[in-house]
Protein backbone atom coordinates (compact mmCIF):
# COMPACT_ATOMS: atom_id res chain seq x y z
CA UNK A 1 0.00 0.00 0.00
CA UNK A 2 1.11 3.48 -0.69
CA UNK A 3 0.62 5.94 1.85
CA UNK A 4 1.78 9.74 2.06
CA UNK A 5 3.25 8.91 5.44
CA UNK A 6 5.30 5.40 6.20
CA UNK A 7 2.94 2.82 7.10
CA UNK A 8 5.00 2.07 10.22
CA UNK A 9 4.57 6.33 11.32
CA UNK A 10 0.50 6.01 10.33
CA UNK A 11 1.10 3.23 13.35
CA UNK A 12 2.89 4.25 15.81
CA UNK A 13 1.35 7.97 15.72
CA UNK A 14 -2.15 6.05 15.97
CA UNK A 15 -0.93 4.37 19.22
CA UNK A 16 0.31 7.46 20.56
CA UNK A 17 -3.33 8.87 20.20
CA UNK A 18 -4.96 5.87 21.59
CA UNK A 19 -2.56 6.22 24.32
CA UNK A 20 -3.36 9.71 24.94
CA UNK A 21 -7.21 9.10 24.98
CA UNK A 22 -6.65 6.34 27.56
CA UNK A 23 -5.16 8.53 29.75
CA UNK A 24 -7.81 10.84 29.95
CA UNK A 25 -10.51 7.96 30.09
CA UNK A 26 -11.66 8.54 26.93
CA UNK A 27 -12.69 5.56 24.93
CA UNK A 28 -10.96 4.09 21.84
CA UNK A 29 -12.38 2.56 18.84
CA UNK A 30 -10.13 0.25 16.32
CA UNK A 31 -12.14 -0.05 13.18
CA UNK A 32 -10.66 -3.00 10.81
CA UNK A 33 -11.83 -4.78 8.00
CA UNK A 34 -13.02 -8.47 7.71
CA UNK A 35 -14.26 -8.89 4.06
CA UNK A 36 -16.73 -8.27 1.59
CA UNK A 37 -19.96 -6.75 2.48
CA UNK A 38 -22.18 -10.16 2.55
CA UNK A 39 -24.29 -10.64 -0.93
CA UNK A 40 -22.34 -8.06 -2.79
CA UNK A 41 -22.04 -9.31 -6.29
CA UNK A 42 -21.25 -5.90 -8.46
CA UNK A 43 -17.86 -5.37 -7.84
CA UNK A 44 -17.26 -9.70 -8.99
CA UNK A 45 -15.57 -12.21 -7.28
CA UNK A 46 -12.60 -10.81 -4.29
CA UNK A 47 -9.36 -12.75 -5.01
CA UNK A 48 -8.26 -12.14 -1.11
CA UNK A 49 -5.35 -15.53 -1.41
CA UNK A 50 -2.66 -13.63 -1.85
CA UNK A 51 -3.24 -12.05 1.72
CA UNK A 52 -1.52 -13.33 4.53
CA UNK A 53 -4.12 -15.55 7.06
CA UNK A 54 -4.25 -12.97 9.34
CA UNK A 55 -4.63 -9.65 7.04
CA UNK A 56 -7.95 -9.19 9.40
CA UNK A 57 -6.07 -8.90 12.74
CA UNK A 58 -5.01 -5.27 14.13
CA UNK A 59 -1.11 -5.05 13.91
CA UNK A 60 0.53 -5.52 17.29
CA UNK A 61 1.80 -2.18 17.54
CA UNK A 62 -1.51 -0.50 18.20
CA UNK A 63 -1.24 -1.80 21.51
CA UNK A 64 -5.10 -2.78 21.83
CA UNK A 65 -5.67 -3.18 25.02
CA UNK A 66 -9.12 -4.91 26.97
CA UNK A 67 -11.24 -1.87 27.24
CA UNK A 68 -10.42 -0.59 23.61
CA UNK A 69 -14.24 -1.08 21.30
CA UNK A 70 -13.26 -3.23 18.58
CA UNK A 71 -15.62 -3.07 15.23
CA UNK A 72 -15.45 -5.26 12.69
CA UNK A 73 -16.59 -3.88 8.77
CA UNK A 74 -17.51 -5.81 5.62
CA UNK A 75 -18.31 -2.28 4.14
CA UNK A 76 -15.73 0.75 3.45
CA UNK A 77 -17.41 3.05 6.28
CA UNK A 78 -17.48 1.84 9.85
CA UNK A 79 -20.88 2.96 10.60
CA UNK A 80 -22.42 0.76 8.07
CA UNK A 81 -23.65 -2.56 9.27
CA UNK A 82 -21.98 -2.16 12.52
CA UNK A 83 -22.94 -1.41 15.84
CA UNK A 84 -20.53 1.84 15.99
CA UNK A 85 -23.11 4.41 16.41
CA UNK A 86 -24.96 2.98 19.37
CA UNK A 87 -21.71 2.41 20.56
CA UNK A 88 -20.64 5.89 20.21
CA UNK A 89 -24.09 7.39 21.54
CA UNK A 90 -24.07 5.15 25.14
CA UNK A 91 -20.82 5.94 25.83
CA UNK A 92 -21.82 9.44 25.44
CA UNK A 93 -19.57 9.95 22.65
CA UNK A 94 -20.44 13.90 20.71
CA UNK A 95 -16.99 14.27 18.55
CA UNK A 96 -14.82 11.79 17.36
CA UNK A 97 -11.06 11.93 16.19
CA UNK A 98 -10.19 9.42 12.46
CA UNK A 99 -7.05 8.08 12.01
CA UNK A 100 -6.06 5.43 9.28
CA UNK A 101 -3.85 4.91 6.65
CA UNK A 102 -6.34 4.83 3.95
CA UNK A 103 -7.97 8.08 4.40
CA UNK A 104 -9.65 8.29 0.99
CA UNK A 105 -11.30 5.48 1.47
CA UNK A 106 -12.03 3.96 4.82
CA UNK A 107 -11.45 6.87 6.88
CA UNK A 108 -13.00 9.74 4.40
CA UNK A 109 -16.96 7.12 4.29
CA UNK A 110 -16.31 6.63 8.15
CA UNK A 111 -15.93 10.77 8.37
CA UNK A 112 -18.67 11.16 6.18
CA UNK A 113 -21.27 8.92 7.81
CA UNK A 114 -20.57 10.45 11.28
């Protein structure tokens, strides 16, 4: 992947924030992606083989810890088919910081559908 930033900088600066929000008992949300949205049949068949087995997993270095929300997307925005909104709204949740290394995708529908 090509990024404007080294993948391994997107990283580390995103565990810095999580860090950060920690610290102040604010909550953190990892967003990553498990797959094709379910039934989709317009963009044809996903050749995902040449990933490695775990290409789903969050990297290590985010440093996820037991409290941290994990969602799980089939869809390029992480409000869409997830629970992230109700999520967002018990926790009581009124602005919310996006980080990611593909911002034009990912990040940019996510931004968009909050």
């Amino acid at each position: 992947m090509s990024t404007v930033r080294p993948v391994g900088e997107i990283i580390a600066r995103a565990a810095q924030l999580a860090r950060s929000f920690r610290a102040r008992g604010l909550p953190v949300v990892f967003v990553n992606v498990t797959g094709a949205a379910p039934g989709r049949t317009d963009a044809g068949p996903r050749n995902v083989s040449s990933f490695p087995v775990d290409w789903t997993e969050l990297v290590p270095e985010l440093e996820r810890r037991p409290n941290d929300h994990l969602v799980r997307k089939e869809r390029v925005g992480a409000f869409i088919g997830t629970s992230l909104h109700d999520y967002l709204r018990q926790s009581g949740v009124t602005q919310i910081l996006l980080t990611g290394g593909a911002t034009s995708a990912g990040v940019e529908a996510t931004a968009r559908s909050a």
